[in-house]
C-alpha atoms as a PDB file:
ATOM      1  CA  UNK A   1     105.602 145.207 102.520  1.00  0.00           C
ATOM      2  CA  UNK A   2     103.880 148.684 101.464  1.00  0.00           C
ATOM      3  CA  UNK A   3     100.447 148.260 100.595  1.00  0.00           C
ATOM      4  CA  UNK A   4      98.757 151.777  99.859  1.00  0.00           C
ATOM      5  CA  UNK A   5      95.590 151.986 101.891  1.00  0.00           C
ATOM      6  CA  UNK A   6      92.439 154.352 101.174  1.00  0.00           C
ATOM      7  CA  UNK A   7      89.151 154.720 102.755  1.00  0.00           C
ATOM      8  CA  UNK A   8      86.349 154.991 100.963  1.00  0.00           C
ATOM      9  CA  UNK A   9      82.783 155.808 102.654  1.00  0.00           C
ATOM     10  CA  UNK A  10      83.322 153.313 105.678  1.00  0.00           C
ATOM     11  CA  UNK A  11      85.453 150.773 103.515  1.00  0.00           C
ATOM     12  CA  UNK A  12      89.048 150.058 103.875  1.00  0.00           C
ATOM     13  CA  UNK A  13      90.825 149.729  99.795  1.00  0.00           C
ATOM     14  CA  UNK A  14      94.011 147.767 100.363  1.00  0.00           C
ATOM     15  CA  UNK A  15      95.506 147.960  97.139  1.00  0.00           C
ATOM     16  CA  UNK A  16      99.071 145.191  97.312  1.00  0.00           C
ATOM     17  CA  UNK A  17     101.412 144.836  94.289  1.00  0.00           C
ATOM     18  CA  UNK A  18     104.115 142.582  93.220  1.00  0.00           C
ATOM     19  CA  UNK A  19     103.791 138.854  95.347  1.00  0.00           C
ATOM     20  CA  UNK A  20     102.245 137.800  97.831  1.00  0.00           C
ATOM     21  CA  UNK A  21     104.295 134.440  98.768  1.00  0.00           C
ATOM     22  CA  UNK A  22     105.740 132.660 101.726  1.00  0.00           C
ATOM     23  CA  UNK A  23     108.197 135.223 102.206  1.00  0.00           C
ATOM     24  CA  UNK A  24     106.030 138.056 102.415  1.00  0.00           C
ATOM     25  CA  UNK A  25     102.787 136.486 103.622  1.00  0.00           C
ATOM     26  CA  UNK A  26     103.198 137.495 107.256  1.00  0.00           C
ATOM     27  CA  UNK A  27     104.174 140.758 106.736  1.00  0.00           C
ATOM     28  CA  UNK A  28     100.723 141.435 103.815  1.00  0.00           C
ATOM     29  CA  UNK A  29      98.595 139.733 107.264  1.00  0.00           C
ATOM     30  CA  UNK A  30     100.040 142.359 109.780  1.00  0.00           C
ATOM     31  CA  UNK A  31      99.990 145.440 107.605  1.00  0.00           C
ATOM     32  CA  UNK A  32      96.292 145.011 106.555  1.00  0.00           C
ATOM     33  CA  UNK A  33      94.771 143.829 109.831  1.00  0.00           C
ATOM     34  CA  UNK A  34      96.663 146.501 111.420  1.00  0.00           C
ATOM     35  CA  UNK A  35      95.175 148.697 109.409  1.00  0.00           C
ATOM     36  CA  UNK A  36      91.750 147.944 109.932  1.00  0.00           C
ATOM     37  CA  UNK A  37      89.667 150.160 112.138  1.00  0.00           C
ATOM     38  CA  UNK A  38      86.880 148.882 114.309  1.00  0.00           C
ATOM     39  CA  UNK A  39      84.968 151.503 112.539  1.00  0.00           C
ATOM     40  CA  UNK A  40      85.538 149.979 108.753  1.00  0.00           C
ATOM     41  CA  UNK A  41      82.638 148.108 108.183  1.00  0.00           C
ATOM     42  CA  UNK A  42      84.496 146.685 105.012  1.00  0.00           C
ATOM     43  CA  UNK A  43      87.180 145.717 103.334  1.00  0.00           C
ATOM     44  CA  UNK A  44      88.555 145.503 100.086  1.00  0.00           C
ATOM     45  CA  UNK A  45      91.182 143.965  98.328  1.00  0.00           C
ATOM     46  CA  UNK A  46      91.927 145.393  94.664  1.00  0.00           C
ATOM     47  CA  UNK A  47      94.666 142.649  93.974  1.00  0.00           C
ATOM     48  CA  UNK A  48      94.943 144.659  90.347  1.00  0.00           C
ATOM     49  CA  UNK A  49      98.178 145.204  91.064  1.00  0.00           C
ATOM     50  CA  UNK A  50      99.508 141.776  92.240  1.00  0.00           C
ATOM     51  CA  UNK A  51     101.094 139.092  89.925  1.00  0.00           C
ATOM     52  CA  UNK A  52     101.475 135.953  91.816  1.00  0.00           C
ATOM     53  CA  UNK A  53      99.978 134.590  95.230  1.00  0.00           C
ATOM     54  CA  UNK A  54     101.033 131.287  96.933  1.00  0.00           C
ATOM     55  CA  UNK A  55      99.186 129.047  99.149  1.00  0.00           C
ATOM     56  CA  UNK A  56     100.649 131.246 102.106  1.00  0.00           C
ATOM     57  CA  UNK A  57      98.943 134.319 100.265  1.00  0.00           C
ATOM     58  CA  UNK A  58      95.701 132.376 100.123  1.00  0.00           C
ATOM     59  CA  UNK A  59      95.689 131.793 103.782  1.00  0.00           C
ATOM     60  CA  UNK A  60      96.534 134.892 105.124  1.00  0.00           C
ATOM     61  CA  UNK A  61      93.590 136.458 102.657  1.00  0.00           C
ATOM     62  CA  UNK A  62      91.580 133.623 104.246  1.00  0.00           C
ATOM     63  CA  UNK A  63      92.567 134.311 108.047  1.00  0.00           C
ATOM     64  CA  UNK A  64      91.757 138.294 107.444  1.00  0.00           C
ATOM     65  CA  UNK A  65      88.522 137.204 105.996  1.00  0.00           C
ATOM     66  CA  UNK A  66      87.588 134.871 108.785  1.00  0.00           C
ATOM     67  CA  UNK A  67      88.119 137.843 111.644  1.00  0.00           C
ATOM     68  CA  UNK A  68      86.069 139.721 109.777  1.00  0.00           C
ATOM     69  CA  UNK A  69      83.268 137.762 109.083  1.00  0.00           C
ATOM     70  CA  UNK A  70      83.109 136.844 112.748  1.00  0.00           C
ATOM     71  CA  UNK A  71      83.049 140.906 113.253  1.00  0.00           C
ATOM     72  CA  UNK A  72      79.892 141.237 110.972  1.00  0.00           C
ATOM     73  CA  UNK A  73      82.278 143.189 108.057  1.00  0.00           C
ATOM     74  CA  UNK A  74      82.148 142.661 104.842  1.00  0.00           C
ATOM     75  CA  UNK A  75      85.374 141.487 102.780  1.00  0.00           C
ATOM     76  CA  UNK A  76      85.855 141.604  98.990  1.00  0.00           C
ATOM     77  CA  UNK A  77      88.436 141.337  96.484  1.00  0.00           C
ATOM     78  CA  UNK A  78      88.320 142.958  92.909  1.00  0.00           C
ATOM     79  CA  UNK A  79      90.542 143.200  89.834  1.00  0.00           C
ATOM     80  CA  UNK A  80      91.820 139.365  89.888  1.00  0.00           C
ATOM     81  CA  UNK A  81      94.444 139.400  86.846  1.00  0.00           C
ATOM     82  CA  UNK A  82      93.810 136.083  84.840  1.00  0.00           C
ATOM     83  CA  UNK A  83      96.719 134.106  86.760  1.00  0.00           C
ATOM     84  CA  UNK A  84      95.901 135.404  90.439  1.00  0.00           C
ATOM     85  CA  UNK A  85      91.854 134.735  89.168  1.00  0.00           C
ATOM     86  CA  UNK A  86      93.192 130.948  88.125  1.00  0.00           C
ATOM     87  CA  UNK A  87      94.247 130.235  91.857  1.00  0.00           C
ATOM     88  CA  UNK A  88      91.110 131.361  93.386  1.00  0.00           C
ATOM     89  CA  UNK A  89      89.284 129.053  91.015  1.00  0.00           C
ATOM     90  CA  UNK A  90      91.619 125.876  91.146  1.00  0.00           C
ATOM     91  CA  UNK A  91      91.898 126.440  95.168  1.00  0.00           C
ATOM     92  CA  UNK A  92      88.099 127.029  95.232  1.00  0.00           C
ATOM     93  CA  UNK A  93      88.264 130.638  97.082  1.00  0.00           C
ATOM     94  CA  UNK A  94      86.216 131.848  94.915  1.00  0.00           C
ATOM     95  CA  UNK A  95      83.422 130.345  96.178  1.00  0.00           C
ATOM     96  CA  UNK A  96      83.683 131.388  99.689  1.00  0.00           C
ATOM     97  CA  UNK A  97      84.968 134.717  99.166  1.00  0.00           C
ATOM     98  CA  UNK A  98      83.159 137.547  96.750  1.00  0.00           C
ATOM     99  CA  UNK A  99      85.272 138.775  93.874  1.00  0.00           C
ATOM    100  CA  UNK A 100      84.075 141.838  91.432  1.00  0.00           C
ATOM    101  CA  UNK A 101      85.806 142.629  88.244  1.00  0.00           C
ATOM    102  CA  UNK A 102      86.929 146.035  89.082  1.00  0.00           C
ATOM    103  CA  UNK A 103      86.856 148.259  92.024  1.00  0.00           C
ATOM    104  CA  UNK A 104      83.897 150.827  91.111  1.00  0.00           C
ATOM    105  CA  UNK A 105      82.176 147.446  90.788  1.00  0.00           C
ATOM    106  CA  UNK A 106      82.907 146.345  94.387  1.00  0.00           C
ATOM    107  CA  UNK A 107      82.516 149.476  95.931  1.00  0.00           C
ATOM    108  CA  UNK A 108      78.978 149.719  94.342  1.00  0.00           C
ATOM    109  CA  UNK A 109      78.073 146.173  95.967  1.00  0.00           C
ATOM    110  CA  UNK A 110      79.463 147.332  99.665  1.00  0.00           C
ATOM    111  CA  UNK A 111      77.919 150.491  99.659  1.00  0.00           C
ATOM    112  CA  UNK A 112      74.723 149.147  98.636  1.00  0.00           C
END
């Protein structure tokens, strides 16, 4: 899976398209924690891009959030489309994980 990556002032922008889905999943999980530096101290997720996520999706956002709470870094996602936004309600994600409407909006909140 090709997911453009960017830094921006200390903060990783992962930027996926397409699906993320059982087929898939593994490969999202390795290409954006192998991405991340020990120097990022965030991460971002601008799912603007992305059209459908399955539970597999969900977990492997989870699991990359998990490692890097426990590392003190901040994770975010931004641009939730109205379907992707949907599953994070109905799954309840988005209450333990912070989601901005866009990405100048989530950049704002980690820099700050």
């Amino acid at each position: 899976m090709d997911i453009p990556i960017e830094r921006n002032e200390g903060t990783l922008v992962a930027s996926p398209s397409g699906r993320i889905d059982g087929f898939n999943a593994q490969d999202f999980h390795q290409t954006l924690t192998g991405s991340i530096n020990d120097d990022d101290a965030a991460v971002l997720v601008d799912m603007g891009g992305l059209n459908y996520i399955s539970s597999a999706g969900l977990r492997s956002i989870l699991m990359i959030a998990k490692a890097l709470w426990q590392r003190k870094a901040k994770f975010m996602l931004c641009s939730l489309s109205g379907s992707i936004a949907e599953v994070f309600k109905m799954s309840g994600f988005d209450k333990i994980i912070e989601i901005q409407d866009s990405r100048e909006d989530a950049l704002a909140k980690l820099s700050g």
